[in-house]
PDB file of N, CA and C in Angstrom:
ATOM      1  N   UNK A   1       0.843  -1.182   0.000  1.00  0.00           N
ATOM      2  CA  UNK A   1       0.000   0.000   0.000  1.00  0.00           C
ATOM      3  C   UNK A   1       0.889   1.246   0.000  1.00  0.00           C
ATOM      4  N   UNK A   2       0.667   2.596  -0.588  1.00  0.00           N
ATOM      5  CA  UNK A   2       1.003   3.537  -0.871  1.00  0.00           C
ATOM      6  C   UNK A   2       0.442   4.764  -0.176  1.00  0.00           C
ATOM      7  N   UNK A   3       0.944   5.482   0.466  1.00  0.00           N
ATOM      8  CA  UNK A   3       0.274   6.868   0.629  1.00  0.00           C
ATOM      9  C   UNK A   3       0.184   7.876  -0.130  1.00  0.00           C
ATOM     10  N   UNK A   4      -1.409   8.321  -0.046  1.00  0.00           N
ATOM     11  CA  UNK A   4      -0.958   9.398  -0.896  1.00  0.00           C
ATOM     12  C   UNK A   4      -1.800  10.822  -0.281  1.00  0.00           C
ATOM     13  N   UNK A   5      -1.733  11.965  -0.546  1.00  0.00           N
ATOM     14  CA  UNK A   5      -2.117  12.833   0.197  1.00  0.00           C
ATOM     15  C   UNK A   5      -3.401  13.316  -0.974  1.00  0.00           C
ATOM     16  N   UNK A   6      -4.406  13.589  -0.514  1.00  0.00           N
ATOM     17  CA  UNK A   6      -5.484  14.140  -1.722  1.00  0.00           C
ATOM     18  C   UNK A   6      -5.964  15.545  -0.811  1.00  0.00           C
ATOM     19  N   UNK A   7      -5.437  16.399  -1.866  1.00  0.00           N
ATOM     20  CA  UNK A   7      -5.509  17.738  -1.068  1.00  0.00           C
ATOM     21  C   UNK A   7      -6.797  18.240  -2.072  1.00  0.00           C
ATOM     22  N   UNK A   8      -7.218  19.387  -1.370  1.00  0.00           N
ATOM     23  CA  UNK A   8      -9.150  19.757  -1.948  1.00  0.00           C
ATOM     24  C   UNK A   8      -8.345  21.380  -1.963  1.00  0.00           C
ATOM     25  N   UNK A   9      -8.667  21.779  -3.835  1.00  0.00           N
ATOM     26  CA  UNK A   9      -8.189  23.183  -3.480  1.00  0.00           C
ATOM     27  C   UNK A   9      -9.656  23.656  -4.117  1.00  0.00           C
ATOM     28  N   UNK A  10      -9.845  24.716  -3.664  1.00  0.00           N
ATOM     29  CA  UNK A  10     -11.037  25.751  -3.618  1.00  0.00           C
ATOM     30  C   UNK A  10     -10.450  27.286  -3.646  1.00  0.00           C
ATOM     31  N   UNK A  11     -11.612  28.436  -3.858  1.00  0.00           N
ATOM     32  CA  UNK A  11     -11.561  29.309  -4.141  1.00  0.00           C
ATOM     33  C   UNK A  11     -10.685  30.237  -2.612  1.00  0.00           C
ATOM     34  N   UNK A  12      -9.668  31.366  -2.942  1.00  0.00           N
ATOM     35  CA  UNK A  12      -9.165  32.152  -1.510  1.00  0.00           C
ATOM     36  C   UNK A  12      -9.919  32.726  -0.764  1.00  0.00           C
ATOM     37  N   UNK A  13     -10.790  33.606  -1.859  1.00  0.00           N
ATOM     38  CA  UNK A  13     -11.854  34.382  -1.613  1.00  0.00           C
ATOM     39  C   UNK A  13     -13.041  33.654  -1.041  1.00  0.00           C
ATOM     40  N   UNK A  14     -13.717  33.689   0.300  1.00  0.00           N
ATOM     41  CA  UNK A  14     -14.688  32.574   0.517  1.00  0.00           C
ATOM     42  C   UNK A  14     -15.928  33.686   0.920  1.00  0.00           C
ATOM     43  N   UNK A  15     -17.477  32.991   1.320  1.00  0.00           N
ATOM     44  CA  UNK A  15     -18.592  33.988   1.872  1.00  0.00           C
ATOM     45  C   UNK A  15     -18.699  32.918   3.211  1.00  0.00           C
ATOM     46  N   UNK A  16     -19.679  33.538   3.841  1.00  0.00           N
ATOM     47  CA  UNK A  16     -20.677  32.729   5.036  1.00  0.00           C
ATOM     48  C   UNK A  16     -20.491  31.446   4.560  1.00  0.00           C
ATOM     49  N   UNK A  17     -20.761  31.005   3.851  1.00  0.00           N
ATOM     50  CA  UNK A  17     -20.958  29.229   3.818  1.00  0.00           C
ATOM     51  C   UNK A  17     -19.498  28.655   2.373  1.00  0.00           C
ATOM     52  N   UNK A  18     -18.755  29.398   3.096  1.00  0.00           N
ATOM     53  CA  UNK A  18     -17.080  28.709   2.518  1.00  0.00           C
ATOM     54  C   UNK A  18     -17.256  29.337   0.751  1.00  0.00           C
ATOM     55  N   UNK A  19     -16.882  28.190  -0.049  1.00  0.00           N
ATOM     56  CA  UNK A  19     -16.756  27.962  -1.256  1.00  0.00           C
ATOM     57  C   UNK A  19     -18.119  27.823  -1.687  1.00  0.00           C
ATOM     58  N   UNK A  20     -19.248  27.589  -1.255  1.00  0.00           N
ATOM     59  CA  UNK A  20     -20.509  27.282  -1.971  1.00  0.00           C
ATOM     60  C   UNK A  20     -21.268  28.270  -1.724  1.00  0.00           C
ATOM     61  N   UNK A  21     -22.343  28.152  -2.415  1.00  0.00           N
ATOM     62  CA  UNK A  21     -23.429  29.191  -2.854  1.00  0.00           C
ATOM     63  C   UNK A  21     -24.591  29.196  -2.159  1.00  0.00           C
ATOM     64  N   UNK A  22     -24.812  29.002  -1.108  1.00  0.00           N
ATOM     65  CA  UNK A  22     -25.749  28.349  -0.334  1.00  0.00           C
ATOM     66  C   UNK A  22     -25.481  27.251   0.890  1.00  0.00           C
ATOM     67  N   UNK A  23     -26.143  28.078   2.127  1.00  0.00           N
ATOM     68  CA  UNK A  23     -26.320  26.922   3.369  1.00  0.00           C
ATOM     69  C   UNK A  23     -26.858  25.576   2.721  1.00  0.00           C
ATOM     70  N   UNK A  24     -27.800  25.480   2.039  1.00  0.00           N
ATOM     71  CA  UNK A  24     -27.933  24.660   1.910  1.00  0.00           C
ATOM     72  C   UNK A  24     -26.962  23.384   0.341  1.00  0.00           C
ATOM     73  N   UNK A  25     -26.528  23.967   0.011  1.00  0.00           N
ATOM     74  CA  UNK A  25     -25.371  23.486  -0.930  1.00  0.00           C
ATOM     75  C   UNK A  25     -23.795  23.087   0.185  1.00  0.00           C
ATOM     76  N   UNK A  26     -24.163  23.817   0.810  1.00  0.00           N
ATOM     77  CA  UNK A  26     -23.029  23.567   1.808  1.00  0.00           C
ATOM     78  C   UNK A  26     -23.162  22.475   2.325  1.00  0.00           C
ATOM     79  N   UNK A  27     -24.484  22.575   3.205  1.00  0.00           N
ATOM     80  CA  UNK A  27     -24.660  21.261   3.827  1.00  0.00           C
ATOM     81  C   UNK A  27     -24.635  19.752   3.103  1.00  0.00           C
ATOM     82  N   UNK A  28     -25.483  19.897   1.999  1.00  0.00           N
ATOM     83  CA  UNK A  28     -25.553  18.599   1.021  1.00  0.00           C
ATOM     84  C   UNK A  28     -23.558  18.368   1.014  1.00  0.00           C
ATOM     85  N   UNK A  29     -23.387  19.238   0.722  1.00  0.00           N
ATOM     86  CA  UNK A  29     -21.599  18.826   0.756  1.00  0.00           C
ATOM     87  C   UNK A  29     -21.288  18.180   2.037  1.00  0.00           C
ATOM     88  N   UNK A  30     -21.230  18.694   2.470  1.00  0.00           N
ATOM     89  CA  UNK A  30     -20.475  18.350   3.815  1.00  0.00           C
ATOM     90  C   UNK A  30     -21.661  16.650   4.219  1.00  0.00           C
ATOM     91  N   UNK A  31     -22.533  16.045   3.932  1.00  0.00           N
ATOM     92  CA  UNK A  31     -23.324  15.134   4.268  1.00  0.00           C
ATOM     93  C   UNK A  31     -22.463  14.090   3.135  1.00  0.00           C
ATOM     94  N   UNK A  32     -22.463  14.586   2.374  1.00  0.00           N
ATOM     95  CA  UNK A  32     -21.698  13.957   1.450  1.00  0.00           C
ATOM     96  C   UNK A  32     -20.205  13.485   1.627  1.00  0.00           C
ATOM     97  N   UNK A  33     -19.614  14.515   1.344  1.00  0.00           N
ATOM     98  CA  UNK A  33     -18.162  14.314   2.357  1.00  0.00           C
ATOM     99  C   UNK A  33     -17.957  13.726   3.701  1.00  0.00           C
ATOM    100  N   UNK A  34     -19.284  13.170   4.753  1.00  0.00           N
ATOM    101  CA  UNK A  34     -19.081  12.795   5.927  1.00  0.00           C
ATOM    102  C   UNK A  34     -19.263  11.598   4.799  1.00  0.00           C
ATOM    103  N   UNK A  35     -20.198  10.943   4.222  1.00  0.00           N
ATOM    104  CA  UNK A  35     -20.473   9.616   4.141  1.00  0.00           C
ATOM    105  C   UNK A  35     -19.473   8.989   3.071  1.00  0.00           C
ATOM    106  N   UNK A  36     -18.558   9.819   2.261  1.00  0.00           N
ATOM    107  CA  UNK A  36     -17.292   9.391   1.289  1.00  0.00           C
ATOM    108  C   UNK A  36     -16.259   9.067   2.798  1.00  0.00           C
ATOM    109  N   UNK A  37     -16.327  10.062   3.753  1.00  0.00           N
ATOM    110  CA  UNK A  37     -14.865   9.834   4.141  1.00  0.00           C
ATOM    111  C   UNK A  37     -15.455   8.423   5.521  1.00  0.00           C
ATOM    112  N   UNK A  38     -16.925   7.932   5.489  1.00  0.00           N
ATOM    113  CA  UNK A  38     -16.882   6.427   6.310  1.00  0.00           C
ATOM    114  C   UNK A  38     -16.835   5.244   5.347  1.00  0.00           C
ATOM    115  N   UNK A  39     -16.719   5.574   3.853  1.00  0.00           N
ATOM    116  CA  UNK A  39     -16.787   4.529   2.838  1.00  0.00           C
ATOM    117  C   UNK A  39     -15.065   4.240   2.898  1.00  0.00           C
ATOM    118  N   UNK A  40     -14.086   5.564   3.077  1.00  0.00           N
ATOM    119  CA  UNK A  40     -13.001   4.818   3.108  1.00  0.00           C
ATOM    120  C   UNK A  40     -12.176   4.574   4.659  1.00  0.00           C
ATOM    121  N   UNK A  41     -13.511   4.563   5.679  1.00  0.00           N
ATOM    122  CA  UNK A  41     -12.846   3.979   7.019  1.00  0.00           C
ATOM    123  C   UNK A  41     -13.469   2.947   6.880  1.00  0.00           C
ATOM    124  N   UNK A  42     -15.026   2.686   5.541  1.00  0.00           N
ATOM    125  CA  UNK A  42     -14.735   1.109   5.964  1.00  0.00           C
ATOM    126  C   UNK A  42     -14.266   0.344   5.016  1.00  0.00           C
ATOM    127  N   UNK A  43     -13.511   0.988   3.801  1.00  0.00           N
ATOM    128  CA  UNK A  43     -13.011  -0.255   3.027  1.00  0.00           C
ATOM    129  C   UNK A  43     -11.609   0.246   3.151  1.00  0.00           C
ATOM    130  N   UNK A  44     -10.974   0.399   4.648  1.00  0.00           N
ATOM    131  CA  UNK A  44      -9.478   0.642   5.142  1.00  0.00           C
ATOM    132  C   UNK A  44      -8.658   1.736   4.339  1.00  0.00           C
ATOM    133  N   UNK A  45      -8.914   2.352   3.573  1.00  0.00           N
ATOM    134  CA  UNK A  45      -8.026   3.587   2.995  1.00  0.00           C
ATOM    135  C   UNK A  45      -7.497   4.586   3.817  1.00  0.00           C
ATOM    136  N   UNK A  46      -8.616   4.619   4.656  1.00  0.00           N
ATOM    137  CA  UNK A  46      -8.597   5.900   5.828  1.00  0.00           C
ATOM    138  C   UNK A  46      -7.245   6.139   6.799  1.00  0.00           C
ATOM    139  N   UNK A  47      -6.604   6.943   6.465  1.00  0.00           N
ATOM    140  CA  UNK A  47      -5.221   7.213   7.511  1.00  0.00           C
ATOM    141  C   UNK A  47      -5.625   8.674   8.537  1.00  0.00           C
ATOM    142  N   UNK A  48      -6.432   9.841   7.607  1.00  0.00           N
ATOM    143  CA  UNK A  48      -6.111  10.797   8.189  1.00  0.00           C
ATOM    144  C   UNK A  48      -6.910  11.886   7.334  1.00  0.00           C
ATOM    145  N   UNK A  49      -7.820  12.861   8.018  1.00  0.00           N
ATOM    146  CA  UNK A  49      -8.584  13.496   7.058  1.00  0.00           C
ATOM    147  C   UNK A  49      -8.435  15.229   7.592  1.00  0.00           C
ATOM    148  N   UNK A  50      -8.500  16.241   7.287  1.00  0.00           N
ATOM    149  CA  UNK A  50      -9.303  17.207   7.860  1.00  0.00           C
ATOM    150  C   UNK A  50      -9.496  18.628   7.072  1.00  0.00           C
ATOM    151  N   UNK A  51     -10.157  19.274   7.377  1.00  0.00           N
ATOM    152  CA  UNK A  51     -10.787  20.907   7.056  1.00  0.00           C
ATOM    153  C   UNK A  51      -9.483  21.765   6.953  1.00  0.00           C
ATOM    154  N   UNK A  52      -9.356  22.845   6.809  1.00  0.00           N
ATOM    155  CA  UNK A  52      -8.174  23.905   7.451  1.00  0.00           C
ATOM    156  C   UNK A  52      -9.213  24.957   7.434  1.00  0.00           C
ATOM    157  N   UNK A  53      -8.825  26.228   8.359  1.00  0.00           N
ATOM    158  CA  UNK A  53      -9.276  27.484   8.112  1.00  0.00           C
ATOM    159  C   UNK A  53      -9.164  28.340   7.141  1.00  0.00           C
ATOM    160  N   UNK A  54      -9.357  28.989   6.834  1.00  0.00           N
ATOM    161  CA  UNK A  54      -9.001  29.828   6.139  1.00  0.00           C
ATOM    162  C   UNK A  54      -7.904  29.883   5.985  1.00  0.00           C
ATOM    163  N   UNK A  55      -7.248  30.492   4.434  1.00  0.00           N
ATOM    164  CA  UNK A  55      -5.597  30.944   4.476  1.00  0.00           C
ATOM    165  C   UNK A  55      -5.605  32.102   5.316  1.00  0.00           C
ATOM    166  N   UNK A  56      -6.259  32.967   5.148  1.00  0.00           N
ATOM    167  CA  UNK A  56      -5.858  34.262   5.944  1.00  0.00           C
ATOM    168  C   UNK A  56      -5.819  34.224   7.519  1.00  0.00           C
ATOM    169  N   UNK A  57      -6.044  32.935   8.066  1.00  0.00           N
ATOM    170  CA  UNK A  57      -5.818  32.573   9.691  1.00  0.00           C
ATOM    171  C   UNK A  57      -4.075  31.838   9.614  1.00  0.00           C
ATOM    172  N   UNK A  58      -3.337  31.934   8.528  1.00  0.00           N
ATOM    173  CA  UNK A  58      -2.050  31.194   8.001  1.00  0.00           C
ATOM    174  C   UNK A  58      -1.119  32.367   8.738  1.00  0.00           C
ATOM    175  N   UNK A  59      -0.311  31.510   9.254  1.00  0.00           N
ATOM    176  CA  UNK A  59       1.014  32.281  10.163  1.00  0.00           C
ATOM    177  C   UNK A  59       2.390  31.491   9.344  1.00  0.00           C
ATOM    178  N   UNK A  60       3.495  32.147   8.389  1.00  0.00           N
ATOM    179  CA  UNK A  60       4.300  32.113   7.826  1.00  0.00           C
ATOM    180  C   UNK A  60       5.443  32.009   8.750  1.00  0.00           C
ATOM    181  N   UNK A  61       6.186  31.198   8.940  1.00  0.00           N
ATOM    182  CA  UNK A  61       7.225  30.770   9.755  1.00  0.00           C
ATOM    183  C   UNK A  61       8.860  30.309   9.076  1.00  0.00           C
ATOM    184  N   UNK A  62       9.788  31.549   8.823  1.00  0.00           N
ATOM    185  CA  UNK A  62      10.951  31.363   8.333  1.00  0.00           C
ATOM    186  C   UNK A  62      12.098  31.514   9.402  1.00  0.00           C
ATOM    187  N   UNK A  63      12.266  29.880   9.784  1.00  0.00           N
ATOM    188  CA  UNK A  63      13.873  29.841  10.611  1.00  0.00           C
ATOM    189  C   UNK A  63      14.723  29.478  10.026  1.00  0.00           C
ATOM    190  N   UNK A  64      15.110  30.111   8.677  1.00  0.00           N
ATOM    191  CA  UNK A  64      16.287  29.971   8.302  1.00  0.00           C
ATOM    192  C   UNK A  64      17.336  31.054   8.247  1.00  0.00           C
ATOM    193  N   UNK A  65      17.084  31.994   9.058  1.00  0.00           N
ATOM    194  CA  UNK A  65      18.108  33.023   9.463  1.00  0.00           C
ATOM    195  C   UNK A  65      18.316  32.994  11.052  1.00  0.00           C
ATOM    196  N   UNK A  66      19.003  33.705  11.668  1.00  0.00           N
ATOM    197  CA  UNK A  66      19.463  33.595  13.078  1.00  0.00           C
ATOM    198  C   UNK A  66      18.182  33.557  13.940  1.00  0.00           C
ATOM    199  N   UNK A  67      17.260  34.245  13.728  1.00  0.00           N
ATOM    200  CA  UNK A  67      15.712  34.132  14.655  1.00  0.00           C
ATOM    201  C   UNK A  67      14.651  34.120  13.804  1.00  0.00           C
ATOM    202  N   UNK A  68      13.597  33.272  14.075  1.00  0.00           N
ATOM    203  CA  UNK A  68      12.641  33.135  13.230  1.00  0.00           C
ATOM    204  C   UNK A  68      11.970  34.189  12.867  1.00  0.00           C
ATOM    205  N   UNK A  69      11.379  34.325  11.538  1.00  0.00           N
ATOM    206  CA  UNK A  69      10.355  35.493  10.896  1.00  0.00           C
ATOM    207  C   UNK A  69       9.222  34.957  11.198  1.00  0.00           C
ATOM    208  N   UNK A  70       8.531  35.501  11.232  1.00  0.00           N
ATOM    209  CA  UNK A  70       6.795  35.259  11.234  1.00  0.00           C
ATOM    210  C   UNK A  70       5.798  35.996  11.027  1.00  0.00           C
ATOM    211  N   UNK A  71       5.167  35.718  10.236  1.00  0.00           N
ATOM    212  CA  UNK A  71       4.586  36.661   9.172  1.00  0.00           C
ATOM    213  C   UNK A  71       2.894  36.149   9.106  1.00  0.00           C
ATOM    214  N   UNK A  72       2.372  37.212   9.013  1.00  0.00           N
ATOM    215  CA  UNK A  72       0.465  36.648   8.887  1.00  0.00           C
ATOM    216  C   UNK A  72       0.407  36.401   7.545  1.00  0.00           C
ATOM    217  N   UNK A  73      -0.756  35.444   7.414  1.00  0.00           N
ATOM    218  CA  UNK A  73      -1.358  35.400   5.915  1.00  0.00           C
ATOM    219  C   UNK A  73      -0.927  34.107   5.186  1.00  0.00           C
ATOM    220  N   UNK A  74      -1.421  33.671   4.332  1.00  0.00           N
ATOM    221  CA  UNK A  74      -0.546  32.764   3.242  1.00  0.00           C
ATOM    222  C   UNK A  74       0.510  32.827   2.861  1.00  0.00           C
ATOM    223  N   UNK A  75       1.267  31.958   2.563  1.00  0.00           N
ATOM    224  CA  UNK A  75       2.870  32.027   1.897  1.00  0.00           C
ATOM    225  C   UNK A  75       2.949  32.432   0.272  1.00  0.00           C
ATOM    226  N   UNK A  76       1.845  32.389  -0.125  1.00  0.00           N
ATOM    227  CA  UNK A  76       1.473  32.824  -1.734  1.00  0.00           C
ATOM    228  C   UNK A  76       0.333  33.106  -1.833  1.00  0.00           C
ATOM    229  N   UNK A  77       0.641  34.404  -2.331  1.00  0.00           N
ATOM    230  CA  UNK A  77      -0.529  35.348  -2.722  1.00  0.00           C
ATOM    231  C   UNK A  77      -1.564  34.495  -4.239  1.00  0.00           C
ATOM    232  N   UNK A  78      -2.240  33.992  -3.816  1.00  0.00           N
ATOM    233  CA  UNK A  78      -3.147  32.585  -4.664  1.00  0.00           C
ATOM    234  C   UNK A  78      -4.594  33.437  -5.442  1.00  0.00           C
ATOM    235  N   UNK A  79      -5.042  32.926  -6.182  1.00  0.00           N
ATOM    236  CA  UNK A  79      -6.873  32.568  -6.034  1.00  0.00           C
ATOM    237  C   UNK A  79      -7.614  31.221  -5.754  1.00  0.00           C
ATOM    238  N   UNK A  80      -6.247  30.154  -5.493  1.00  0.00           N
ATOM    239  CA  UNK A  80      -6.572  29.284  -4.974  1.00  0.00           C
ATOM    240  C   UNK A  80      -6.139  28.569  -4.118  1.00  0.00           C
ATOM    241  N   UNK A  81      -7.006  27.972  -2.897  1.00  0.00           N
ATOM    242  CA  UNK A  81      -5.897  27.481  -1.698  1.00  0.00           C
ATOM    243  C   UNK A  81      -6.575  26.071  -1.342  1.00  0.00           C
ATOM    244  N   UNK A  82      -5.419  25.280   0.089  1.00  0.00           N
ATOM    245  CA  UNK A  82      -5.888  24.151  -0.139  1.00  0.00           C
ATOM    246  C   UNK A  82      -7.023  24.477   0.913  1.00  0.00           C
ATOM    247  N   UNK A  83      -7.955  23.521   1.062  1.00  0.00           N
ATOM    248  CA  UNK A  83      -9.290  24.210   2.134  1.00  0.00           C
ATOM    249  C   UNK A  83      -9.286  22.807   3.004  1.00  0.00           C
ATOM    250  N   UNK A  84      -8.293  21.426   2.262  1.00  0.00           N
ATOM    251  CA  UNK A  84      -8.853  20.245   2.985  1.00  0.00           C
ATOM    252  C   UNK A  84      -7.821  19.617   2.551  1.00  0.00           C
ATOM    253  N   UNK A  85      -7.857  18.368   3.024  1.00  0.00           N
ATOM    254  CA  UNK A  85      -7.128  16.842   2.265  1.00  0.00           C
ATOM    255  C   UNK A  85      -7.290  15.767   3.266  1.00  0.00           C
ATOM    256  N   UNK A  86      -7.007  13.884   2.570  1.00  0.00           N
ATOM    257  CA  UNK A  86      -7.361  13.107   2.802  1.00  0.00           C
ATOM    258  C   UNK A  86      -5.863  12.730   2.947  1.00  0.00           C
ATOM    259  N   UNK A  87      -5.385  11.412   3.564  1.00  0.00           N
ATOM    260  CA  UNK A  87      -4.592  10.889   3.633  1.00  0.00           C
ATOM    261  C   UNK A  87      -4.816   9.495   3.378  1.00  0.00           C
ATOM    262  N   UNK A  88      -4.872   8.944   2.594  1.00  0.00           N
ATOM    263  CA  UNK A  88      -5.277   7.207   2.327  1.00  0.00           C
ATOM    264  C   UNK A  88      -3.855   6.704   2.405  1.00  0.00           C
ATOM    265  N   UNK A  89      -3.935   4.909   2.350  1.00  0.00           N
ATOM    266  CA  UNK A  89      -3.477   4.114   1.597  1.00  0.00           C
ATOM    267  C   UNK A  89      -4.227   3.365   0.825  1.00  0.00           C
ATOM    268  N   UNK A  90      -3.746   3.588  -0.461  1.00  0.00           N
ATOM    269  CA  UNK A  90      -4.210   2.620  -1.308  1.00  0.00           C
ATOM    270  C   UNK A  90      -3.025   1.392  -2.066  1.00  0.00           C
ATOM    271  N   UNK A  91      -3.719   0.544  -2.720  1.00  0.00           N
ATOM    272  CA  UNK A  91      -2.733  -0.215  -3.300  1.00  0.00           C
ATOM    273  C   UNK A  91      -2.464   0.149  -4.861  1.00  0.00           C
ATOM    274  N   UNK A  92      -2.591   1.246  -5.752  1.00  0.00           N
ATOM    275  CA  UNK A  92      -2.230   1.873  -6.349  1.00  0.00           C
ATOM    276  C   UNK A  92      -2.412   3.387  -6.749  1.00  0.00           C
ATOM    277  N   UNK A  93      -2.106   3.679  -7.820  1.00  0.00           N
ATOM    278  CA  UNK A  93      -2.632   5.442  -8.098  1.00  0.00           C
ATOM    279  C   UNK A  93      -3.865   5.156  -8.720  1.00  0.00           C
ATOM    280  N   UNK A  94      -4.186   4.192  -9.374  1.00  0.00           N
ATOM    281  CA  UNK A  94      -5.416   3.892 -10.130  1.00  0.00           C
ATOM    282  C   UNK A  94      -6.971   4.189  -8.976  1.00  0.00           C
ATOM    283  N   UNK A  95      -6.263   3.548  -7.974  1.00  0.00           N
ATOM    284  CA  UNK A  95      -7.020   3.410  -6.609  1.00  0.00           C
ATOM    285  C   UNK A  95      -7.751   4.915  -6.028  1.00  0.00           C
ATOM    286  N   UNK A  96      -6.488   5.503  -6.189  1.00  0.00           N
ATOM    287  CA  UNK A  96      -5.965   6.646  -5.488  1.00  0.00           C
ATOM    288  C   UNK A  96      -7.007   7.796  -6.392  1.00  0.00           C
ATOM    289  N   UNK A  97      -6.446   7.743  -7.614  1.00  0.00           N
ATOM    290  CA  UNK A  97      -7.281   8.455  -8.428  1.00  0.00           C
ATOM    291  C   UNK A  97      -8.989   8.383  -8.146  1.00  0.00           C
ATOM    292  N   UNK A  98      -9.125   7.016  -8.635  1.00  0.00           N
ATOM    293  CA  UNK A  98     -10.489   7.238  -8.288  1.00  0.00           C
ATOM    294  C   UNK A  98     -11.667   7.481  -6.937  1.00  0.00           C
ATOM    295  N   UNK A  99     -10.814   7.200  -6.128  1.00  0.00           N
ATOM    296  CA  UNK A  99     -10.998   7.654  -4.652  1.00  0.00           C
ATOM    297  C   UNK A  99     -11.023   9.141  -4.845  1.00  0.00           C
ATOM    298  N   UNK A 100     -10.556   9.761  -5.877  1.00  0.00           N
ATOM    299  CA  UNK A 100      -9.772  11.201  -5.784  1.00  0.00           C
ATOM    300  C   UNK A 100     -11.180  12.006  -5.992  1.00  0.00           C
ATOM    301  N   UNK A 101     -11.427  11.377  -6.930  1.00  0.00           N
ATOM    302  CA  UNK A 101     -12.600  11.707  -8.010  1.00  0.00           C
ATOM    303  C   UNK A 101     -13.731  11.468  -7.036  1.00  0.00           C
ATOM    304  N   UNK A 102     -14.205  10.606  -6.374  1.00  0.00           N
ATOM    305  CA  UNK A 102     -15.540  10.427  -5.350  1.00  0.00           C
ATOM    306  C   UNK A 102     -15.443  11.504  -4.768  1.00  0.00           C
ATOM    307  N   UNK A 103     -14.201  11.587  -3.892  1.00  0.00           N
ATOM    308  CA  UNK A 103     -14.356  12.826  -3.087  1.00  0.00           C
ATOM    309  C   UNK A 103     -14.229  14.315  -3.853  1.00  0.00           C
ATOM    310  N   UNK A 104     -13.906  14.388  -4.825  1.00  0.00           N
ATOM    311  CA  UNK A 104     -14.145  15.473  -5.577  1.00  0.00           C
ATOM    312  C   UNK A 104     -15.527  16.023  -5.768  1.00  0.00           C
ATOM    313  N   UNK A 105     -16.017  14.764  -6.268  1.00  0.00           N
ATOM    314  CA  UNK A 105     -17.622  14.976  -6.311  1.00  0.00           C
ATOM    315  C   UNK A 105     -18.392  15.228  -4.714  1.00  0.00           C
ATOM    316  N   UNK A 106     -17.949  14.564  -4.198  1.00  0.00           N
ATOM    317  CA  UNK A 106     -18.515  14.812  -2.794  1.00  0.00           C
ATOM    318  C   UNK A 106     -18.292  16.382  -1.819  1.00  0.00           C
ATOM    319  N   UNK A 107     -17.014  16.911  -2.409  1.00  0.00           N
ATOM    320  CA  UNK A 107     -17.134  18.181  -1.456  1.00  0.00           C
ATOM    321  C   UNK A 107     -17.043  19.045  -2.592  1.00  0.00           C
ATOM    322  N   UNK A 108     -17.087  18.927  -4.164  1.00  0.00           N
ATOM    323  CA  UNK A 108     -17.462  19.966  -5.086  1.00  0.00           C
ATOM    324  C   UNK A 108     -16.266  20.754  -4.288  1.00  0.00           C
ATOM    325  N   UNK A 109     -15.065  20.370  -4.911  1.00  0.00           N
ATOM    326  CA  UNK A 109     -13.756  20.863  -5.585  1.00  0.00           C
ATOM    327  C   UNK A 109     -12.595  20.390  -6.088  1.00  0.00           C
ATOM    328  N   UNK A 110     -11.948  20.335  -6.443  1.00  0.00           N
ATOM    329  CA  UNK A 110     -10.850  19.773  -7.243  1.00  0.00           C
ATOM    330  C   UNK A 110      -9.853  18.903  -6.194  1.00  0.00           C
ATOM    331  N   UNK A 111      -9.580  17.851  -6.563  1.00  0.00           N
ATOM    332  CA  UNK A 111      -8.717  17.469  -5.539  1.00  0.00           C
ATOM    333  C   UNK A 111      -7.140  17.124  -6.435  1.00  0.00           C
ATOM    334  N   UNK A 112      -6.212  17.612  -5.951  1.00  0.00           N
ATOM    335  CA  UNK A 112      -5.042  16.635  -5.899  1.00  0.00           C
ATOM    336  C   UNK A 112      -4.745  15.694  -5.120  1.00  0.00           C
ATOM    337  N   UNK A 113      -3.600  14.721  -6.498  1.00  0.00           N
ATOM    338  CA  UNK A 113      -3.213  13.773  -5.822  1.00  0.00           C
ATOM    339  C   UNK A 113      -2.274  13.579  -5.904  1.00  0.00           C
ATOM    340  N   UNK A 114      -1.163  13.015  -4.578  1.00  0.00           N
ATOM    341  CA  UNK A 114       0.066  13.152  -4.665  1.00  0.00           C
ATOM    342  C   UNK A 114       0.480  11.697  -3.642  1.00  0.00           C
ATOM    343  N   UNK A 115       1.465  10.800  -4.261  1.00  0.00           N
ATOM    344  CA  UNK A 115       1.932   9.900  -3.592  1.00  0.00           C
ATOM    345  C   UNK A 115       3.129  10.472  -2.570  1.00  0.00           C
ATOM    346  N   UNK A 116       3.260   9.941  -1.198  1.00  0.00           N
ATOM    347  CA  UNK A 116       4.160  10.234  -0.393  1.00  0.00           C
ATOM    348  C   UNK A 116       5.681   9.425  -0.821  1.00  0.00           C
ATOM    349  N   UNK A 117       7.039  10.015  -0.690  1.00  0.00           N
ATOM    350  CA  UNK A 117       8.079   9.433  -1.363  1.00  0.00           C
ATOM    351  C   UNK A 117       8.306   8.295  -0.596  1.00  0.00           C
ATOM    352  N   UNK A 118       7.386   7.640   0.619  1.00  0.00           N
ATOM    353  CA  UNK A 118       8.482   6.748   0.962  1.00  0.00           C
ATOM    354  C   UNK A 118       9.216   7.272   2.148  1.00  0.00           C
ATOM    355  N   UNK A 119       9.522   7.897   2.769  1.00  0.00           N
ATOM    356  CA  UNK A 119       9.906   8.310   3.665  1.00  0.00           C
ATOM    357  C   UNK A 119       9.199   7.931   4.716  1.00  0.00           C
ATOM    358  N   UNK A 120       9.696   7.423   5.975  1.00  0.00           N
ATOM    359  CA  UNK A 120       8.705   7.680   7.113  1.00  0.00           C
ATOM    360  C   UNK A 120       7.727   6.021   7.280  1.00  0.00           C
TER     361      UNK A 120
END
């Protein structure tokens, strides 16, 4: 089995109910996205899931000079950020992909997918 990280990018700019157009579009998402992410705790994919805040709650952290910088905001000025991601194992990218794609459909946004190198 392989890890891979499936990150959910969505719009920077968000309203009252995130990326969608409606409480109630919201919710159908998120009902959706609860019942994709128990399909892969029960057919074992499931490592690790969650939300993020907003970018603009993002604290920029550079210790590569004598004392750390720290800076508010995103690290790149975007129109698009990540808003979420999944952590599976699967037993291929084929897997991976299409797992990618359910949950795409399920929280209505784009997901990447990226295998972990192996490390760890």
């Amino acid at each position: 089995m392989t890890r891979y990280l499936l990150s959910v990018h969505g719009p920077a700019e968000t309203t009252e109910f995130g990326s969608y157009g409606s409480r109630e579009e919201m919710e159908e998402s998120f009902a959706e996205t609860g019942a994709f992410n128990e399909k892969l705790r029960a057919e074992g994919y499931w490592v690790f899931a969650g939300g993020l805040a907003p970018a603009s709650n993002a604290t920029v952290v550079d210790g590569q000079g004598d004392r750390p910088v720290m800076t508010d905001g995103p690290y790149l000025e975007t129109k698009e950020v990540i808003g979420g991601f999944w952590i599976i194992d699967a037993p291929d990218l084929d897997v991976a992909l299409a797992l990618a794609a359910e949950g795409s459909r399920a929280c209505r946004g784009k997901v990447e997918v990226r295998p972990f190198d192996g490390l760890g």
